[in-house]
N, C-alpha and C. Protein backbone atom coordinates (compact mmCIF):
# COMPACT_ATOMS: atom_id res chain seq x y z
N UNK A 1 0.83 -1.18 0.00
CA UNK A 1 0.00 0.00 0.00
C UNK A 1 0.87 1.24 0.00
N UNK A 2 0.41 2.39 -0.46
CA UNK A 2 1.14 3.33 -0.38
C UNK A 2 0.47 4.73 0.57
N UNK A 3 1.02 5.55 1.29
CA UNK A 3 0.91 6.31 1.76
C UNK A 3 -0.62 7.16 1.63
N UNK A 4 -1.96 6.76 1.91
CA UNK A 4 -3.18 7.71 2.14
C UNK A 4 -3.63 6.66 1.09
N UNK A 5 -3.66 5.76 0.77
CA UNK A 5 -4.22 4.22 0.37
C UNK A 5 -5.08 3.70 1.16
N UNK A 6 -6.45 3.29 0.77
CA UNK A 6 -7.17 2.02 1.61
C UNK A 6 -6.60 0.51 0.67
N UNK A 7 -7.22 -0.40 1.60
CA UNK A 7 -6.71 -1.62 1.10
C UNK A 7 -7.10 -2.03 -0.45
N UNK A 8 -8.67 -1.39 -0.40
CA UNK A 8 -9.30 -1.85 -1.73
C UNK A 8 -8.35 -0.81 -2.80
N UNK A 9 -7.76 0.30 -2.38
CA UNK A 9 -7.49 1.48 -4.08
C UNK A 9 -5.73 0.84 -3.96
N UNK A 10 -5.06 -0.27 -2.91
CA UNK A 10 -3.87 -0.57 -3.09
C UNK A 10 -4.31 -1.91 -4.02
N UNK A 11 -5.48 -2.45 -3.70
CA UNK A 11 -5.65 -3.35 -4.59
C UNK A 11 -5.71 -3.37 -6.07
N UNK A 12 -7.15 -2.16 -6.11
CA UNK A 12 -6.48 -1.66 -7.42
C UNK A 12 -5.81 -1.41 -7.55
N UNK A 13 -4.93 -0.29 -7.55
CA UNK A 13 -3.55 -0.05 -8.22
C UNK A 13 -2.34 -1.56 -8.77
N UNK A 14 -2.65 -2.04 -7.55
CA UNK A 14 -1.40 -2.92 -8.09
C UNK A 14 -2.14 -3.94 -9.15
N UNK A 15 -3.36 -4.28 -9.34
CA UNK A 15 -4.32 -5.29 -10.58
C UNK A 15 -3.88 -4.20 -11.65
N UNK A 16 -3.91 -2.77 -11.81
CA UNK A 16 -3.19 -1.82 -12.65
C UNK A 16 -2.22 -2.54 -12.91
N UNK A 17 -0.79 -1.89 -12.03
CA UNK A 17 0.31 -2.02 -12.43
C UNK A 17 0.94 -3.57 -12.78
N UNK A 18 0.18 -4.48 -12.54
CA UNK A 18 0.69 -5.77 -12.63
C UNK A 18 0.01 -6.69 -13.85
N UNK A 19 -1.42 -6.21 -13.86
CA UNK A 19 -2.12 -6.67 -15.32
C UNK A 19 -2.99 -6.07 -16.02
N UNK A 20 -2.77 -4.32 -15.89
CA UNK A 20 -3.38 -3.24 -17.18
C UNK A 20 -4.97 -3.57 -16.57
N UNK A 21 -5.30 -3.64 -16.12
CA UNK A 21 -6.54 -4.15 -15.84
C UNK A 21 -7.26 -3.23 -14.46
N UNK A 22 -8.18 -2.04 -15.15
CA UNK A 22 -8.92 -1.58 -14.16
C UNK A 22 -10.16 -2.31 -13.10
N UNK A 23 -10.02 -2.40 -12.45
CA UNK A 23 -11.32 -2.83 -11.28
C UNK A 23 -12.20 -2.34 -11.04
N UNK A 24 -13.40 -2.51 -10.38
CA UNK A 24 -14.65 -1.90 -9.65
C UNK A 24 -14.95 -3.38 -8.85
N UNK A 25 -16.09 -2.92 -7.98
CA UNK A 25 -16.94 -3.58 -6.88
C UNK A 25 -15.76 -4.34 -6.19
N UNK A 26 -14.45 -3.94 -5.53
CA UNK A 26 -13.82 -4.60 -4.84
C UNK A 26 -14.60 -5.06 -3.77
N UNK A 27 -14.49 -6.44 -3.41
CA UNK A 27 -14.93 -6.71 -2.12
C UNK A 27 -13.95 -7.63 -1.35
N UNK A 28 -13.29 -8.12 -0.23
CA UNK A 28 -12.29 -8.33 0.61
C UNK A 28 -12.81 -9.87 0.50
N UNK A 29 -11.94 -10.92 0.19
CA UNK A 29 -12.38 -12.29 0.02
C UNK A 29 -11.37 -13.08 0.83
N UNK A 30 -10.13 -12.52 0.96
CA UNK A 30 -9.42 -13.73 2.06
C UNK A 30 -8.56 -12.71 2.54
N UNK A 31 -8.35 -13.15 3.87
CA UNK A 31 -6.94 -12.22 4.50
C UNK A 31 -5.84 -13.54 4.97
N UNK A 32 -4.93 -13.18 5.11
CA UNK A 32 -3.61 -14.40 5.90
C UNK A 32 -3.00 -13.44 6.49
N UNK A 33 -2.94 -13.76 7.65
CA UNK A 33 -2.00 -13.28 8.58
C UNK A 33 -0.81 -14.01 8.37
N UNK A 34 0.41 -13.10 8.31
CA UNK A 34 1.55 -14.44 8.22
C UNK A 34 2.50 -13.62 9.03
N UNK A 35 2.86 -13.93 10.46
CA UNK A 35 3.79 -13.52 11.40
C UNK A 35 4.72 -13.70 11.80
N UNK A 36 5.26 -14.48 10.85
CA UNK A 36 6.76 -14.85 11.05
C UNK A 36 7.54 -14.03 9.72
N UNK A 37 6.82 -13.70 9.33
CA UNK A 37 7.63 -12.29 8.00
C UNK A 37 6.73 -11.13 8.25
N UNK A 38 6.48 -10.78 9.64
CA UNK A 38 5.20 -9.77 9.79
C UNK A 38 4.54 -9.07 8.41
N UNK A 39 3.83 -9.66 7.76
CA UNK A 39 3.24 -9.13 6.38
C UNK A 39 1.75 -10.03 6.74
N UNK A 40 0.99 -9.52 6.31
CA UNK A 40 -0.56 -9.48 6.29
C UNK A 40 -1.04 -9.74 4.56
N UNK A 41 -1.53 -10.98 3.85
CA UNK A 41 -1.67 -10.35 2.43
C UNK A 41 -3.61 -10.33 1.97
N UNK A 42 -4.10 -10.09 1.26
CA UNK A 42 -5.43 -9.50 1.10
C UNK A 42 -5.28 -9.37 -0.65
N UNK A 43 -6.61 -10.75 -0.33
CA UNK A 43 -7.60 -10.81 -1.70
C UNK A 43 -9.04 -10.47 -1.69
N UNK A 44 -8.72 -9.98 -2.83
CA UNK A 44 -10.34 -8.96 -3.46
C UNK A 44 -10.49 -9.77 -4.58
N UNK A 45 -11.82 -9.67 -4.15
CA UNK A 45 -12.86 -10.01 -5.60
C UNK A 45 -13.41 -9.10 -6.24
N UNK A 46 -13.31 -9.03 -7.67
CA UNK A 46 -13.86 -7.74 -8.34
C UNK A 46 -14.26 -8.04 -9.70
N UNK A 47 -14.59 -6.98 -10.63
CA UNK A 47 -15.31 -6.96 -11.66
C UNK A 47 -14.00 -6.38 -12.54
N UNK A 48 -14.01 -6.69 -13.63
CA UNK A 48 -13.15 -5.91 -14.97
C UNK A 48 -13.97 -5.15 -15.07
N UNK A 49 -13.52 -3.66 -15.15
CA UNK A 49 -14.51 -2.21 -15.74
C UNK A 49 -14.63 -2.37 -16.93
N UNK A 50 -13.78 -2.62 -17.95
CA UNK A 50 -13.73 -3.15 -19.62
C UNK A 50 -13.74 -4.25 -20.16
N UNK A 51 -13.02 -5.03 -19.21
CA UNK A 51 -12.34 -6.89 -19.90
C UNK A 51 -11.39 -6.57 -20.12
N UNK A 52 -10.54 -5.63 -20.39
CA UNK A 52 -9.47 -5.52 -20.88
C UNK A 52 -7.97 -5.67 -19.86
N UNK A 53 -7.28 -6.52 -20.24
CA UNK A 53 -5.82 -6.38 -19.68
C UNK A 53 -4.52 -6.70 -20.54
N UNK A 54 -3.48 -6.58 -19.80
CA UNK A 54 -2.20 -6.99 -20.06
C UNK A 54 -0.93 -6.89 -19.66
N UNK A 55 -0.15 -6.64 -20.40
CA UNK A 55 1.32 -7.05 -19.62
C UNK A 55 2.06 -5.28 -19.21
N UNK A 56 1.83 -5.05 -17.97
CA UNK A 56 2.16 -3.99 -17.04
C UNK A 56 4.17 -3.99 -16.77
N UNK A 57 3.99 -2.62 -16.30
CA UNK A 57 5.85 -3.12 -15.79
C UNK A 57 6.09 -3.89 -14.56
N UNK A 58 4.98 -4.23 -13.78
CA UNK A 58 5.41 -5.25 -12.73
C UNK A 58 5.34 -6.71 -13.42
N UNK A 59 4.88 -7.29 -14.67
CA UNK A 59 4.97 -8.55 -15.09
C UNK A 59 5.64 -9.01 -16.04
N UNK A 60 5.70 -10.62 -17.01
CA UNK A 60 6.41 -10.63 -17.79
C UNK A 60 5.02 -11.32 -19.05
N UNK A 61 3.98 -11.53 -18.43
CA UNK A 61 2.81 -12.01 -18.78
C UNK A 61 1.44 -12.24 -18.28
N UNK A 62 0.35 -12.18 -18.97
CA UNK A 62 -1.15 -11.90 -17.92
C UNK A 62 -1.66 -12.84 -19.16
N UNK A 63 -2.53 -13.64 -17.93
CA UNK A 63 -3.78 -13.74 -18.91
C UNK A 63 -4.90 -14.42 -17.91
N UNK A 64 -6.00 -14.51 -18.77
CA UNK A 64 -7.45 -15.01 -17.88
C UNK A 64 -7.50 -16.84 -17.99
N UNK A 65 -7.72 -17.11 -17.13
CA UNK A 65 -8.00 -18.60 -17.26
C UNK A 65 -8.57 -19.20 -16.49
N UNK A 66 -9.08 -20.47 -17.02
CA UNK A 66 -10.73 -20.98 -16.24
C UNK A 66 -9.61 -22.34 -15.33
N UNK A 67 -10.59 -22.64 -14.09
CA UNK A 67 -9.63 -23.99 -13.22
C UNK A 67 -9.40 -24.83 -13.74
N UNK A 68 -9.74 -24.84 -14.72
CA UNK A 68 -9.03 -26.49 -16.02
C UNK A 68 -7.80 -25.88 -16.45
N UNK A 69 -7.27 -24.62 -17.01
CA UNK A 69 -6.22 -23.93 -17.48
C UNK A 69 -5.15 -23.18 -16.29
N UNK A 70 -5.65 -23.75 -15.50
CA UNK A 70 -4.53 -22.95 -14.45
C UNK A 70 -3.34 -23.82 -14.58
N UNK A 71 -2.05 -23.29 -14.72
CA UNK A 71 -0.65 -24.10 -14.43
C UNK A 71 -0.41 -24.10 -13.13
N UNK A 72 -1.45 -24.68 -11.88
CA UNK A 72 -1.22 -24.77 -10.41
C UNK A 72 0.36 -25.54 -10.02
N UNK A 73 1.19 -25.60 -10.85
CA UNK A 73 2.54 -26.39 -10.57
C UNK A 73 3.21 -25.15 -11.51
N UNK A 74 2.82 -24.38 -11.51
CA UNK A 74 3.74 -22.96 -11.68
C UNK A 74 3.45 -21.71 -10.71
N UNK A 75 2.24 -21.99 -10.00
CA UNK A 75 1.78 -20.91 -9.06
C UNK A 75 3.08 -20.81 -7.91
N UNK A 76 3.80 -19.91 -7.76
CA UNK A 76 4.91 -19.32 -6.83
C UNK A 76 4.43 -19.20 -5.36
N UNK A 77 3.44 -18.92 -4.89
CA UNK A 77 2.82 -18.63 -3.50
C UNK A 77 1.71 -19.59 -3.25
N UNK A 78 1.58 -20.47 -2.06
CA UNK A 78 0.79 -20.66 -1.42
C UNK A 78 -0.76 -20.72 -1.22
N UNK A 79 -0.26 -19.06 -0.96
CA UNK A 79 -1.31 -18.61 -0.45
C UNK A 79 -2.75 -18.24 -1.85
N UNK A 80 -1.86 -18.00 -3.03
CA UNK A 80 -2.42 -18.03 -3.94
C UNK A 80 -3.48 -19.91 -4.41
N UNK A 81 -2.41 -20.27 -4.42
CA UNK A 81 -3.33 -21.68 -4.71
C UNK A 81 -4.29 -21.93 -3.54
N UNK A 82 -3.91 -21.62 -2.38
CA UNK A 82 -5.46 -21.77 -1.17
C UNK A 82 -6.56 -20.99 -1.73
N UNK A 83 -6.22 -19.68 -2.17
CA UNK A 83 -7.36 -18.52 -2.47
C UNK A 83 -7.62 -19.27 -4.07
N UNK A 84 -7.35 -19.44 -4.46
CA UNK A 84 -7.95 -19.80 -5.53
C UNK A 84 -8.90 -21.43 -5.57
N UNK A 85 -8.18 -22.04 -5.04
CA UNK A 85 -9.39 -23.36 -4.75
C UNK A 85 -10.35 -23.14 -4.06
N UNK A 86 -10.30 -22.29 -3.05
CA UNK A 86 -11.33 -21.57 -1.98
C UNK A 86 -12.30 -20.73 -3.23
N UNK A 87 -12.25 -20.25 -3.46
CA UNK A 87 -12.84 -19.52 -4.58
C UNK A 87 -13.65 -20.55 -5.65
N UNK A 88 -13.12 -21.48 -6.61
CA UNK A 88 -13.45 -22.27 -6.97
C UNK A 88 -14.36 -23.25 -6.15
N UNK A 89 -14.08 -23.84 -4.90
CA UNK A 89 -15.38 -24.63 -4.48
C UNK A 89 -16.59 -23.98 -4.11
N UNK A 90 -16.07 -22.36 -3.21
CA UNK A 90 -17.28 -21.82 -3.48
C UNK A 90 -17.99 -21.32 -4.46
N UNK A 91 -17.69 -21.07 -5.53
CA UNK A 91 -18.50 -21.19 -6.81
C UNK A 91 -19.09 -22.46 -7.13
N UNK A 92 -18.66 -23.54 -6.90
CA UNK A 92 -19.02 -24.59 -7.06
C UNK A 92 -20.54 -25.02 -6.15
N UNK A 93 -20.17 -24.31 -5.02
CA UNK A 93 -21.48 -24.20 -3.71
C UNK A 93 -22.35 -23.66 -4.20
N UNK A 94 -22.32 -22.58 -4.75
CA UNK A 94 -22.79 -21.88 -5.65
C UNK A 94 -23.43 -20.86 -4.09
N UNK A 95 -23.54 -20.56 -2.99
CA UNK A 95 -23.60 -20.28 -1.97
C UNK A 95 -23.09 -18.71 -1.69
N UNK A 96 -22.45 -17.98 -2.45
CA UNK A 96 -21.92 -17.08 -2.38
C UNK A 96 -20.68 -16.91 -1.97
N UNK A 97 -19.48 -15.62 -1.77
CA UNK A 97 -17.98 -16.01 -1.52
C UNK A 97 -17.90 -14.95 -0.17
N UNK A 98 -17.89 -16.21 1.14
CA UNK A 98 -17.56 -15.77 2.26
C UNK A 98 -16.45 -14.82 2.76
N UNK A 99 -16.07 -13.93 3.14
CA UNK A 99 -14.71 -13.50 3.77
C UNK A 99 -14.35 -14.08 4.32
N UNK A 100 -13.10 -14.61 4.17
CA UNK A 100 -12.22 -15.41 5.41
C UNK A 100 -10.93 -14.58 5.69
N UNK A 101 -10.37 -15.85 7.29
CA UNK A 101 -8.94 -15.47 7.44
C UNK A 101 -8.69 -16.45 8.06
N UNK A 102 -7.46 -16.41 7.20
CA UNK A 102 -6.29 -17.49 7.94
C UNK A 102 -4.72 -17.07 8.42
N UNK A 103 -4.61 -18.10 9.00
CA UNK A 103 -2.65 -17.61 9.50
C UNK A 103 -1.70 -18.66 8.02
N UNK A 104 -1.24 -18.16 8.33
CA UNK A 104 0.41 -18.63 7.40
C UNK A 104 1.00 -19.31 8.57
N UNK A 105 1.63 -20.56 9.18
CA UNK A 105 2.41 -20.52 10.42
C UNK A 105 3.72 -21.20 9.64
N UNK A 106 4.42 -20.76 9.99
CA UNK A 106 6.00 -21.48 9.34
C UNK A 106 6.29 -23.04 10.26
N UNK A 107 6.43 -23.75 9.40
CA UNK A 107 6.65 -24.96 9.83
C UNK A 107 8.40 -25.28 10.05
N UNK A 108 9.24 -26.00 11.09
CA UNK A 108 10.28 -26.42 11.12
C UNK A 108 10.80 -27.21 9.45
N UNK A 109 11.75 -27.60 9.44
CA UNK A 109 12.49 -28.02 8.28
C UNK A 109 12.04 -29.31 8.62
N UNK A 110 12.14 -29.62 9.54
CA UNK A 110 11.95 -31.17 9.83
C UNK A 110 10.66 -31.67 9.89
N UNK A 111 9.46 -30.84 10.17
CA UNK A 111 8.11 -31.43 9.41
C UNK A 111 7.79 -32.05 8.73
């Protein structure tokens, strides 16, 4: 976030700077606490204002894809593949998409 930012206009901005892609109807869909790198991270659910995106100076590539097309054995974070299956079954519930939160806890090497 940057300086006189709420969570939802840091959200946008960075769906900007990372995939050309303006937002509306942000709404707060998962939080993780993760306290062993004191960082907090926060997903929004939102609408494309146009449909339109692409490749920003924070990326090297964007694109849209349905849970059959995800490369989940290229996803880099975690926390991303939780929020996204979470997302997916509740669509699947068809139930609506709850806010949650979870912790991150760092596990020993030897786990």
């Amino acid at each position: 976030m940057e300086n006189q930012e709420t969570t939802a206009q840091g959200a946008a901005r960075e769906t900007w700077e990372e995939a050309r892609a303006k937002v509306k109807d942000l709404s707060l869909y998962y939080l993780f606490d993760v306290p062993a790198i004191d960082q907090v991270y926060l997903f929004y659910l939102c609408e494309l204002e146009t449909g339109e995106f692409g490749v920003g100076p924070e990326s090297i590539e964007c694109g849209l894809f349905s849970e059959s097309e995800i490369p989940w054995d290229e996803l880099a974070f975690p926390v991303v593949i939780e929020t996204l299956k979470t997302y997916f079954s509740d669509a699947a519930e068809g139930k609506g998409f709850p806010m949650r939160v979870d912790t991150v806890i760092r596990r020993s090497k030897r786990e």
